[in-house]
Structures are given as structure tokens and as C-alpha cells.
Protein backbone atom coordinates (compact mmCIF):
# COMPACT_ATOMS: atom_id res chain seq x y z
CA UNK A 1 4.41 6.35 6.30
CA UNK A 2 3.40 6.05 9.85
CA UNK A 3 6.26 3.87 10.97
CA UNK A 4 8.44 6.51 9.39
CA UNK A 5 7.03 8.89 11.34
CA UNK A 6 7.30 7.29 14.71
CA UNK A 7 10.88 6.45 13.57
CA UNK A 8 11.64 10.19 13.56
CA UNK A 9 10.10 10.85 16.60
CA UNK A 10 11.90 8.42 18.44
CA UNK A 11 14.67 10.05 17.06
CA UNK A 12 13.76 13.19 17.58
CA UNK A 13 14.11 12.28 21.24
CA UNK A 14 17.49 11.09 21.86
CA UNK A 15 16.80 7.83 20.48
CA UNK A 16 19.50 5.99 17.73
CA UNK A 17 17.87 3.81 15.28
CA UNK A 18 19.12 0.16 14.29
CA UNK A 19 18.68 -2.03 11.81
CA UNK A 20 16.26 -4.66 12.86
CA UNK A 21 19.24 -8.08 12.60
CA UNK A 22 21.22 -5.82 15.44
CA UNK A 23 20.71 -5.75 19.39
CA UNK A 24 18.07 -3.14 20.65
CA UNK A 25 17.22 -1.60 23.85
CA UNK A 26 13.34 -1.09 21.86
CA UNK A 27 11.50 -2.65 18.91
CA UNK A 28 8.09 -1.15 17.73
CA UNK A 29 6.24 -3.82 15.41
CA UNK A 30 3.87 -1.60 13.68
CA UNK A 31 1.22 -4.25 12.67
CA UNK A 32 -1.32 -5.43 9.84
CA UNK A 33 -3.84 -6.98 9.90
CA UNK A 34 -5.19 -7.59 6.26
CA UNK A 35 -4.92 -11.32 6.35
CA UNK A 36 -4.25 -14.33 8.58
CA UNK A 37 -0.38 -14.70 7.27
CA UNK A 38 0.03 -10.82 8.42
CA UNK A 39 -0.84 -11.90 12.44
CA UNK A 40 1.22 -15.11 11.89
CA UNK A 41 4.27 -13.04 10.66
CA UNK A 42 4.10 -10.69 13.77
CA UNK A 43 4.25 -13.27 16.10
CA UNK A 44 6.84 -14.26 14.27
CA UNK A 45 8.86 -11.56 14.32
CA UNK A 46 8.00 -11.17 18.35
CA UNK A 47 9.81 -14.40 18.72
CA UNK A 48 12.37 -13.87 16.87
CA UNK A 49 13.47 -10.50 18.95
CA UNK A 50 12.92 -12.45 21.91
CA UNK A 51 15.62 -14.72 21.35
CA UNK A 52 17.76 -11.94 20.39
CA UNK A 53 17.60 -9.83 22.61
CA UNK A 54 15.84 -11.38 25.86
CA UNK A 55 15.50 -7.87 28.31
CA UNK A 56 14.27 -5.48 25.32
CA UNK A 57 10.72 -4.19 25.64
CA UNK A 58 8.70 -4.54 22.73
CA UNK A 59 6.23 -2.63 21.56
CA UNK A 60 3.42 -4.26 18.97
CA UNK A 61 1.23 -1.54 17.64
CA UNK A 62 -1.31 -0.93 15.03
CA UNK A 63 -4.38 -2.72 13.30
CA UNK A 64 -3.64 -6.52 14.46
CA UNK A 65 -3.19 -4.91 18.23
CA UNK A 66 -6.45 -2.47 17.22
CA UNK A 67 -8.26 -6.03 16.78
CA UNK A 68 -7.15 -8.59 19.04
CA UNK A 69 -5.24 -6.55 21.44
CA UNK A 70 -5.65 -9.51 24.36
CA UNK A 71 -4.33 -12.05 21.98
CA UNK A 72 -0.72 -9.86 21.02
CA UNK A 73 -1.20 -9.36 24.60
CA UNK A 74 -0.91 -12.73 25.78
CA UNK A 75 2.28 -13.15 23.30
CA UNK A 76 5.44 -13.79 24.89
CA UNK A 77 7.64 -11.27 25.42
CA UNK A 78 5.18 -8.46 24.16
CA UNK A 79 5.49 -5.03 26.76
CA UNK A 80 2.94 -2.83 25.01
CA UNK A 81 0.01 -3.04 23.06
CA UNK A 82 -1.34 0.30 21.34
CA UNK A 83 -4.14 0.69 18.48
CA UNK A 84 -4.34 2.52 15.50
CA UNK A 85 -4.41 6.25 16.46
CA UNK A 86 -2.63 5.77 20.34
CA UNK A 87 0.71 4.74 18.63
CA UNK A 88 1.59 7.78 17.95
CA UNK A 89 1.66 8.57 21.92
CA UNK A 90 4.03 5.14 21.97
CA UNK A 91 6.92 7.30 23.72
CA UNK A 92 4.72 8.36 26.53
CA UNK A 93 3.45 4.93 27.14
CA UNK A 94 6.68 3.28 27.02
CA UNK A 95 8.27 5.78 30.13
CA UNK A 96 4.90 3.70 31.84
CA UNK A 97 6.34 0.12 31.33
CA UNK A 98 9.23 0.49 34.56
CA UNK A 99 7.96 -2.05 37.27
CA UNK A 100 5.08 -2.58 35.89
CA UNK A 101 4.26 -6.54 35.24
CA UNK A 102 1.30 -6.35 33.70
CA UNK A 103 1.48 -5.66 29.94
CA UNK A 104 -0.57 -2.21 29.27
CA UNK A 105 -2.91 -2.43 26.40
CA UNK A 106 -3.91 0.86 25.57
CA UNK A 107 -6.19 2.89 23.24
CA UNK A 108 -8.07 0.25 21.63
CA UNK A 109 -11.00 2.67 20.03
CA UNK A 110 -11.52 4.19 16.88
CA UNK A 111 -10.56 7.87 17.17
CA UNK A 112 -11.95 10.40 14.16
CA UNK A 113 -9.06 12.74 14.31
CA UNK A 114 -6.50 12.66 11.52
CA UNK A 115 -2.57 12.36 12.06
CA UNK A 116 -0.55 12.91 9.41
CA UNK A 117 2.39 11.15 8.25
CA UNK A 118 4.82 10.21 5.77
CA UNK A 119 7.95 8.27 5.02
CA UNK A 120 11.00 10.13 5.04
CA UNK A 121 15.08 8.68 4.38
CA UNK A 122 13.97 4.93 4.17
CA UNK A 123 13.86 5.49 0.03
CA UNK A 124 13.56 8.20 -2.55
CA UNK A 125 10.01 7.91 -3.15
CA UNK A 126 8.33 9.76 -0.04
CA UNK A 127 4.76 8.20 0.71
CA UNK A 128 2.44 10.57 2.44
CA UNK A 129 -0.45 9.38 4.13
CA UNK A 130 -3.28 11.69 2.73
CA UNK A 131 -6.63 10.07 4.27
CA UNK A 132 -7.04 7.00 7.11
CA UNK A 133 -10.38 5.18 7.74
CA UNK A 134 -13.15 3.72 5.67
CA UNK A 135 -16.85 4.11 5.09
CA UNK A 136 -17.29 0.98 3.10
CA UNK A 137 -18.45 -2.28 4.65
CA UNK A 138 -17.25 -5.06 2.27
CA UNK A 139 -17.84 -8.30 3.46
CA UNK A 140 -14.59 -9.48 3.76
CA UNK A 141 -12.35 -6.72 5.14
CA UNK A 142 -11.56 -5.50 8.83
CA UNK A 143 -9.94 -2.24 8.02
CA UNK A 144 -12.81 0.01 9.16
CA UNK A 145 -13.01 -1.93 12.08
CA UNK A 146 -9.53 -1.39 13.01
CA UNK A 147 -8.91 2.52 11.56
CA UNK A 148 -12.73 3.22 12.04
CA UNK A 149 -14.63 6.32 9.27
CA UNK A 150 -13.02 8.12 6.37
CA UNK A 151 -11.50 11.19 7.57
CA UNK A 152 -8.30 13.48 6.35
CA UNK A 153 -6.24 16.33 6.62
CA UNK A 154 -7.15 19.94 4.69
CA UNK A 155 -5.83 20.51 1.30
CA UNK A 156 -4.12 23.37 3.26
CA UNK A 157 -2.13 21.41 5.64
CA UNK A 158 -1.61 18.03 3.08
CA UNK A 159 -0.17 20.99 0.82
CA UNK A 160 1.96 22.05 3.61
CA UNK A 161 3.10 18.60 4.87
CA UNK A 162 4.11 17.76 1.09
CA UNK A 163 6.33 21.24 1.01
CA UNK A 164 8.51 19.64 3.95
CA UNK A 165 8.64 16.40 1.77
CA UNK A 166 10.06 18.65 -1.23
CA UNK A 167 12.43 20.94 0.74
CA UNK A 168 14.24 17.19 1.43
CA UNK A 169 15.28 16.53 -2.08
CA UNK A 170 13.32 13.72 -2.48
CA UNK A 171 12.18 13.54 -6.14
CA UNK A 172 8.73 11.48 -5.41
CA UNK A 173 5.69 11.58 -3.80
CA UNK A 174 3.34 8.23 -3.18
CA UNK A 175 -0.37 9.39 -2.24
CA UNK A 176 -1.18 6.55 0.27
CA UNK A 177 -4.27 6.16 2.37
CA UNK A 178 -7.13 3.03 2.75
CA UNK A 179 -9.51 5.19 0.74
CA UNK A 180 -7.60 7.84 -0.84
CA UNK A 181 -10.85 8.83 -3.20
CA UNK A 182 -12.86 9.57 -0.16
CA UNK A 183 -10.17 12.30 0.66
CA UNK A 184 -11.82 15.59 1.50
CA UNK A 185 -16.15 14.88 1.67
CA UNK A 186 -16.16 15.93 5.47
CA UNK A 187 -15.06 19.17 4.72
CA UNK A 188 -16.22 19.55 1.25
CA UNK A 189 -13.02 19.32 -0.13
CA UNK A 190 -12.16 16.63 -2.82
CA UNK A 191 -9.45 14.24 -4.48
CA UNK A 192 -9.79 15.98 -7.52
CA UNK A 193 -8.51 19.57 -5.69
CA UNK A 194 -6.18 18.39 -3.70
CA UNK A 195 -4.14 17.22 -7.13
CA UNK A 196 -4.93 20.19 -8.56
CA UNK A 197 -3.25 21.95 -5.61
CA UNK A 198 -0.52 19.00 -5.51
CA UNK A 199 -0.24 20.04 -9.03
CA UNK A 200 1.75 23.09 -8.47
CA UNK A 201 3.96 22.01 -5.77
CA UNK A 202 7.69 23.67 -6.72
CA UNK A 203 10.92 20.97 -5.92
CA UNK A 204 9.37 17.50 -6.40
CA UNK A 205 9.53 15.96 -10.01
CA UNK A 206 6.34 13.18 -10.25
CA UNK A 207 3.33 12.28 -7.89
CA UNK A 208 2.11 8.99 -8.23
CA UNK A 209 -1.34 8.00 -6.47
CA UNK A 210 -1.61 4.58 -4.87
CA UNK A 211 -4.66 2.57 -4.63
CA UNK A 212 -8.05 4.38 -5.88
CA UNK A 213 -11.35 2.65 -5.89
CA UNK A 214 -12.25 1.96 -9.67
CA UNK A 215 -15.92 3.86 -8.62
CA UNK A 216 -14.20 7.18 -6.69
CA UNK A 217 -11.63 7.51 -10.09
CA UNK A 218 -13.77 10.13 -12.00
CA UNK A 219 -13.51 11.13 -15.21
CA UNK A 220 -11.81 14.58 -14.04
CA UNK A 221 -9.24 13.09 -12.33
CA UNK A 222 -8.75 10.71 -15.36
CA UNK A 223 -8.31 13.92 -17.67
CA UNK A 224 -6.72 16.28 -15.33
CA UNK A 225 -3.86 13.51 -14.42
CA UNK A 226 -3.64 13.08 -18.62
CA UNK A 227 -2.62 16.63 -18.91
CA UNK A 228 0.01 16.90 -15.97
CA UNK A 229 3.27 16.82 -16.20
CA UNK A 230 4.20 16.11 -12.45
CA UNK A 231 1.28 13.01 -11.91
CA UNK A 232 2.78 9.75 -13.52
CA UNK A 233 0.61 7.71 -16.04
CA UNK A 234 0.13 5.05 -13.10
CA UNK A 235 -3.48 3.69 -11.57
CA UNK A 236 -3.75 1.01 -9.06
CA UNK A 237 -7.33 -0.30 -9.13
CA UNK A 238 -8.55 -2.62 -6.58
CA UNK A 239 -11.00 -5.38 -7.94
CA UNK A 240 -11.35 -8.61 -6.42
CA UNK A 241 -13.62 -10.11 -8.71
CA UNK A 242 -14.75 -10.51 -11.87
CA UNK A 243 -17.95 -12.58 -11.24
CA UNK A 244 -21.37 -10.22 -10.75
CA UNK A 245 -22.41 -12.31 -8.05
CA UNK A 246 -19.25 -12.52 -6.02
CA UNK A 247 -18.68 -8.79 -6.06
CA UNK A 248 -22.05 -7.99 -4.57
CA UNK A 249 -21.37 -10.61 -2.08
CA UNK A 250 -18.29 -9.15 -1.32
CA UNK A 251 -20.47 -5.78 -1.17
CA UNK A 252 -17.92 -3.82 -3.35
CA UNK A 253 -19.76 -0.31 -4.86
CA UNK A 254 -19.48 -1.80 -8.55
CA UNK A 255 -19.92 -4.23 -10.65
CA UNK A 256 -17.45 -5.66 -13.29
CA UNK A 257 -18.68 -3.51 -16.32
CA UNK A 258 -17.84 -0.39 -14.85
CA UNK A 259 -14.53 -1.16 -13.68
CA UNK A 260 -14.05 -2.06 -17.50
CA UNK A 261 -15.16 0.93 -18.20
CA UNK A 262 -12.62 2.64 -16.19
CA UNK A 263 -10.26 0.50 -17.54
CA UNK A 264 -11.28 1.57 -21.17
CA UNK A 265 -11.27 5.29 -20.10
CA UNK A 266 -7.89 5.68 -18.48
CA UNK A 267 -6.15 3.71 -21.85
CA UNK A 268 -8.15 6.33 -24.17
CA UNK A 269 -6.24 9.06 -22.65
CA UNK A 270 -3.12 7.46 -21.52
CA UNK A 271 -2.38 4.68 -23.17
CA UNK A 272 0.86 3.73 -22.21
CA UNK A 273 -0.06 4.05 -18.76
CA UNK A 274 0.35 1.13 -16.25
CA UNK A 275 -2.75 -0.44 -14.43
CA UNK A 276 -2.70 -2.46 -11.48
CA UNK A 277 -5.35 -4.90 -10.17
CA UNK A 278 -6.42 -6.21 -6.88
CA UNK A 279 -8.18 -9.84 -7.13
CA UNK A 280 -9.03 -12.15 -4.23
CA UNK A 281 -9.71 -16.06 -4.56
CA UNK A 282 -11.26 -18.32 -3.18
CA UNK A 283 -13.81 -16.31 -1.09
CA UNK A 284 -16.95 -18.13 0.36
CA UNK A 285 -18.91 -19.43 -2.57
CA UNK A 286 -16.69 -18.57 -5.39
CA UNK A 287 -17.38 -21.36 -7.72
CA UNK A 288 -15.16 -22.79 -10.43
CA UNK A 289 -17.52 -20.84 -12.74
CA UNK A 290 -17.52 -17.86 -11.01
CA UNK A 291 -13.72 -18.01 -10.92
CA UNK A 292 -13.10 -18.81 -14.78
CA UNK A 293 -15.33 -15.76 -15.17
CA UNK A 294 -12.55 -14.01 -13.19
CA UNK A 295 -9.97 -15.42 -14.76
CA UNK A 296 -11.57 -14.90 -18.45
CA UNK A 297 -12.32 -11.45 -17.65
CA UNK A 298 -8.71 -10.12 -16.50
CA UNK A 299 -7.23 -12.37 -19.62
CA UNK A 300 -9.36 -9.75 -22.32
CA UNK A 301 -8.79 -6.70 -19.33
CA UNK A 302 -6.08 -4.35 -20.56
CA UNK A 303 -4.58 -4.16 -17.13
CA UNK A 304 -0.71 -4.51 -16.38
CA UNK A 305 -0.05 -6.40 -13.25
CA UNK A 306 -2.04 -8.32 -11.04
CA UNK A 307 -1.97 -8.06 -6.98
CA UNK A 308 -3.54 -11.93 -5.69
CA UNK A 309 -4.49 -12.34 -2.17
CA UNK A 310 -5.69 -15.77 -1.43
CA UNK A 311 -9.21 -15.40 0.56
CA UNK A 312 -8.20 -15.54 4.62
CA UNK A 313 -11.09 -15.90 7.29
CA UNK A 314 -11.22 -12.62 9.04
CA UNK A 315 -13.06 -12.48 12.75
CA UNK A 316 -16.29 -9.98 13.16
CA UNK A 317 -16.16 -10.04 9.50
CA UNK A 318 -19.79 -10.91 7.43
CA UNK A 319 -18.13 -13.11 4.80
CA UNK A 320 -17.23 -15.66 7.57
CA UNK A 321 -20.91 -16.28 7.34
CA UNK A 322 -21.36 -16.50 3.68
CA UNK A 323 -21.69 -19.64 1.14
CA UNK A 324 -19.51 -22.55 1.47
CA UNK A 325 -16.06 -22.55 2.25
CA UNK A 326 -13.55 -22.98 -0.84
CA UNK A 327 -10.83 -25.56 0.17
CA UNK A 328 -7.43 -24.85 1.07
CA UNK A 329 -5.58 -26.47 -1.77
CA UNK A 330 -8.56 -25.04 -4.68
CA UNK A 331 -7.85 -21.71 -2.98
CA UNK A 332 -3.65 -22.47 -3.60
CA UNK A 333 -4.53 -23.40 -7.08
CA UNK A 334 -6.69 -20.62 -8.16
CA UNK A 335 -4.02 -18.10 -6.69
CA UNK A 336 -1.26 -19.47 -8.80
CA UNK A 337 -3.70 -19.75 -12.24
CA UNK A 338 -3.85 -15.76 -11.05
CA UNK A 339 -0.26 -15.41 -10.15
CA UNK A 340 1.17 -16.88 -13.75
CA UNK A 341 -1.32 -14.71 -15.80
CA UNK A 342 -0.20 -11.83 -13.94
CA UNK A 343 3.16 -12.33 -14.65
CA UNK A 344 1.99 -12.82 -18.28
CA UNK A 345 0.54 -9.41 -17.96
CA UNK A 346 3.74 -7.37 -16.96
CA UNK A 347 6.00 -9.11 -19.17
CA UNK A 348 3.50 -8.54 -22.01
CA UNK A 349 3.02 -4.70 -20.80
CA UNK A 350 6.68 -4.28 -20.34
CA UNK A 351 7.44 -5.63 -23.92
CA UNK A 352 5.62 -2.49 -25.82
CA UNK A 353 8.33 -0.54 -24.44
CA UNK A 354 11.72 -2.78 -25.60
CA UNK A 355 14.04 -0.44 -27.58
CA UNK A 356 12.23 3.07 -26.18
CA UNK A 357 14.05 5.61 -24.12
CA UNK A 358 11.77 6.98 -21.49
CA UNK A 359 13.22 8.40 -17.50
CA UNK A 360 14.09 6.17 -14.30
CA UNK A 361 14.50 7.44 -10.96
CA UNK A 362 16.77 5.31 -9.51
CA UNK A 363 16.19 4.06 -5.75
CA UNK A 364 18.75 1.65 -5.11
CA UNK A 365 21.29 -0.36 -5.59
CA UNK A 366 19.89 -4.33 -5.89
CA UNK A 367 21.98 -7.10 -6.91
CA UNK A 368 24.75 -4.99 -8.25
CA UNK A 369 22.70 -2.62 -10.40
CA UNK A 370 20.69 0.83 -10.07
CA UNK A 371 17.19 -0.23 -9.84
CA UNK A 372 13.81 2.14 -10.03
CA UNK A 373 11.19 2.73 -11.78
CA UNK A 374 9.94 4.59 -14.84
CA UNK A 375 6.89 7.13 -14.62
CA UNK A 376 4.37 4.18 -15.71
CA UNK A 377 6.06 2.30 -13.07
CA UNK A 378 8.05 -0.63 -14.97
CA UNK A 379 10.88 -1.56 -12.81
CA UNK A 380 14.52 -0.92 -14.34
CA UNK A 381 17.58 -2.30 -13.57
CA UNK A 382 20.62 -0.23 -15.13
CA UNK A 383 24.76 -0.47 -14.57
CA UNK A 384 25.89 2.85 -13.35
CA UNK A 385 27.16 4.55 -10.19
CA UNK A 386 25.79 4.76 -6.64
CA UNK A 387 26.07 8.53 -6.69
CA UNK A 388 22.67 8.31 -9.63
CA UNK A 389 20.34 7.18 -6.74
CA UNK A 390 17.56 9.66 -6.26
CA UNK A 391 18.08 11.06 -10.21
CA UNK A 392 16.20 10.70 -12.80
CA UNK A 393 18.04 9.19 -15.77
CA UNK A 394 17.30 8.75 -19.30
CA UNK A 395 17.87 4.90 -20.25
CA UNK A 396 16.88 2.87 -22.77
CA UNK A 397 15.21 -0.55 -22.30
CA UNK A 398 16.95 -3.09 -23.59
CA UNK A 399 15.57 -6.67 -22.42
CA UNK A 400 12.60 -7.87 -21.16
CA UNK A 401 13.36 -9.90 -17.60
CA UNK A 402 9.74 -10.22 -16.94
CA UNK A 403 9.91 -9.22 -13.38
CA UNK A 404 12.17 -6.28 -13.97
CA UNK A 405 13.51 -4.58 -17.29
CA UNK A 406 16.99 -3.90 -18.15
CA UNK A 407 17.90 -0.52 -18.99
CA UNK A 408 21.17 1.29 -20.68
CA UNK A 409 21.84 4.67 -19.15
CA UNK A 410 22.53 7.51 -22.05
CA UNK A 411 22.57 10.75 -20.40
């Protein structure tokens, strides 16, 4: 959502955008910083443009330059380095960079205003960034570090920001954020209003939400997103473990019965709806016991589709000081015991629906076929014309790929 919306602004002022394999006078890598791989791909990427296209400037923005701005800094070819909030200024620091030979590293402070955002034109599905920031201190994460506390928009102005997403035709909304369920406490607003004022939005067909914390997804919300017609039958429930012990050292807000219990809750109402899980492996003092507990405890867990992040060592973080280190290759292991029973999981989630009809908004065209996804978010590949993407079609599901379904367009 962000990158979208310094895309358009860039636009906005004179600029042409590329696609990223052609020559460019400017690249903006828009950076994360969730793991170790995600500040190994950027300087990646930094290296690659510099062989491309040697007398660019290049912009590297966002959490990993919010971080360890003197490290991207000291990359190679970088111009600019702006945090979190000052990338949004990027245009007014790049008319800075002319003769100057010192790389400017700006803005590297948590700000507590909100700027809003979405994605606009990349797909059909619009995300729009509803909350930034984070009040939780889990052990293992950086996040508040680099976006710094909770804070978001008004229902008023997140109602009016989604109105410009409808009056583009786009058919879906993604509610994205860190901490989405947080949305609203400063001003004594709430999650649970802002759907029920999302609720009656005119011109867009379904709202999904995106990641909620399994302790911030209420009962309300449960019920009130049961009865809608416009919110999909879709939660994505971060949980990263299913040991006790490793969940309070990870210093998540819950412990593994309640997220069953929220798992139980959602499937009363909705049971064909899809569930999502978060898990990470291999973090300090997981033991084999404490990981089978994970691994038993997602096996009986009605959940759809698993998310696996291997544990990565994260600077100024407290879990860099915790327990004893799980090895590499046990982490590697553990993460692919994780990955094959979450492929287990979709393809046995994805089989209760062989034979039904049920609606697809097509995205895209991949590998020669339409491809989207259904309300409870099952990923369809169907034959049909290029002129369907952005509609939502009736097809029926035919086979079972595992990764993907295969659909039959009727209507």
C-alpha cells in the first residue's frame, strides 16, 4: 500500500513508471525488515540496479533503512536513505542529492502521525493501510522499533479514503496494517465500528481483513463479519507457537488455548471459512518437545494454511538473549515438517469444496489461465478470456491441485 502510494506520487509529478528489468533514471527500494533474508534480498536488489544502470540514484527506504540506516548507507551505490514515516517526503529529498557526495540519511525517528495509503492499479484487490505501529513488545520482533506506537486514521477519513478506492472499479478491499485490531483506542474508536461503517460502503463487492491478533478478534467482530454480505469468510491469525512456554517467552498476549478457542468460535459461525496461521521455528530454546507440541497442536487445529518463518536473529531484539540457540539445519528441518503439513492443510481444506459452485474474482492471467480467488480465499485457476479480470465469476471447482484449484466458468 505505501509503495503504491509513493508510486502515484511520483507520478503525479511528471514522473513515468517502469518496470523494474528496464533502465531507470530512479529506483525506490521500499524495505523490510522482518527477517535476516529480507536485508539480504535488498542488498541484493541494490546490486543488481547497480550493474544495470550504473548513474541512477537509488533510493532505499523503509523499516531495514528505519533500523540500520548507516549500514544501507554504507551499501554501494545507495543515494538516499529515509525511515518509515520520511519516505513519503522521498521527492523532496531526492531534488537534495545534486552535488552532493555524501549519501543523506534522513528521518530516522519514530513519528506518531498517521499517513494513509493504499494500493491502487498494481491488482484488483486494493489494500488499504488502516493502522501503522505497535504497542506489543514480543521478544522476537523489531516492528515497533522501526514503525514505533499503534496509531490510525478516523473512521471518518478511512471511510473516505476507501470511497476513492470504490469510485476506481476495483471490486476488493484488503484491510492491512501491523496491528489492525488496535485500530481506533487513541481516539476511542474501534475495529469493530470501523467494519460496521466499512459495512455500508456503496461500489465495492467484498472486504477481506488481513492479519488480526487471535486476542484483539472479539466475539462481535466474529458475529458481525458472519452476518455480512460484503466481509469474506476469511481470518488470518498469527500464532507462532503452540508450546505454553515458548509463547510467553516470545511474550505474545495469549496462550495456546485461547487461540483454539478462537479457532473453535469462528468455525461455529462460519464454517466454511478459511483460517490462516502464523508459526515460527526454531526460536531460542524451542525444544524438540516443545516443537512436537507445535506440530501436534496445528495437526488437531482446524486451520487452513500455514505461514512458516524460520526463527532469524534480530538486533536490539530480547530474544537474542534468550535460551540456547536452535541450530541452523534443526531450524531447516522443523520448517519443512511445518511447510508439508501446511500444504496438507490447504489441499485437505480445498477438497470440501470439489464439485461446489461458489464466486472468483479473477486477478490475472498466470500460466495461461484466469487466476483469483474465492471469498474464503482458495485460489482458482479457470480457462476464459482476459476481458473477466476484475469480475466476479461463478465457477465450479473441479480438481484439487493442492496449491491452487481448478475451476470451470458457468456464467
Amino acid at each position: 500500500a505505501e509503495t503504491a502510494t509513493i508510486s502515484r506520487d511520483f507520478i503525479r509529478h511528471g514522473f513515468e513508471k517502469v518496470d523494474f528489468r528496464e533502465e531507470a533514471d530512479v529506483y525506490v527500494i521500499n524495505t523490510c525488515s522482518v527477517t535476516h533474508n529480507a536485508d539480504r534480498e535488498c542488498r541484493k536488489v541494490i546490486r543488481r540496479i547497480r550493474r544495470r544502470s550504473p548513474a541512477a540514484s537509488i533510493a532505499v527506504v523503509g523499516c531495514y533503512a528505519q533500523l540500520k540506516p548507516e549500514e544501507v548507507r554504507a551499501i554501494p551505490g545507495v543515494n538516499l536513505v529515509l525511515g518509515v514515516q520520511e519516505k513519503f517526503d522521498l521527492l523532496e529529498h531526492l531534488n537534495s542529492l545534486e552535488g552532493n557526495e555524501e549519501v543523506p540519511v534522513s528521518g530516522i525517528r519514530a513519528r506518531e502521525d498517521f499517513i494513509p495509503s493504499y494500493s491502487l492499479g498494481e491488482r484488483t484487490r486494493a489494500f488499504l493501510k488502516i493502522q501503522d505501529g505497535c504497542d506489543y513488545t514480543c521478544s522476537y520482533c523489531t516492528i515497533p522499533l522501526a514503525r514505533g506506537r499503534s496509531r490510525s486514521d478516523s473512521i471518518a477519513n478511512t471511510l473516505r479514503t476507501a470511497k476513492e478506492i470504490a469510485a476506481t472499479g476495483v471490486k476488493e478491499i484488503v484491510l492491512t496494517g501491523v496491528n489492525i485490531g488496535d485500530f481506533g483506542k487513541a481516539r476511542g474508536e474501534s475495529f469493530y465500528r470501523l467494519l460496521q461503517a466499512l459495512d455500508n460502503l456503496e461500489g465495492i463487492k467484498r472486504i477481506r481483513t488481513s492479519s488480526i491478533e487471535p486476542n484483539l478478534l472479539s466475539d462481535e467482530i466474529v458475529r458481525f463479519i458472519a452476518q455480512s454480505s460484503k466481509f469474506v469468510p476469511h481470518f488470518h491469525m498469527p500464532l507462532q507457537s503452540g508450546s505454553n512456554k515458548v509463547l510467553k517467552a516470545m511474550r505474545r498476549r495469549y496462550q495456546r488455548e485461547l487461540y483454539a478457542d478462537r479457532v473453535a468460535f469462528v468455525k461455529s459461525l462460519l464454517p466454511e471459512c478459511c483460517i490462516g496461521a502464523d508459526v515460527i521455528v526454531g526460536f531460542p530454546g524451542e525444544s524438540e518437545g516443545d516443537f512436537m507440541e507445535t506440530y501436534k497442536f496445528l495437526s488437531e487445529l482446524d486451520v487452513s494454511y500455514l505461514h512458516v518463518f524460520t526463527y532469524s536473529e534480530r538486533d536490539r531484539t530480547d530474544a537474542v538473549r534468550l535460551g540456547e540457540k536452535v541450530p541452523a539445519g534443526e531450524r531447516s528441518r522443523r520448517s519443512k515438517q511445518l511447510h508439508l503439513l501446511g500444504e496438507k492443510k490447504r489441499r485437505f481444506f480445498q477438497e470440501q469444496f470439489l464439485g461446489r459452485e461458489t464466486e472468483v474474482l479473477f486477478e490475472a492471467v498466470h500460466e495461461g489461465f484466469l487466476q483469483g480467488h474465492t471469498g474464503n480465499y482458495i485460489t482458482v485457476r479457470a480457462a476464459g478470456p482476459a476481458g473477466m479480470i476484475n469480475e466476479i465469476v461463478t465457477v465450479r471447482l473441479v480438481r484439487n491441485e493442492g496449491a491452487f484449484m481448478i475451476g470451470e466458468i458457468i456464467d
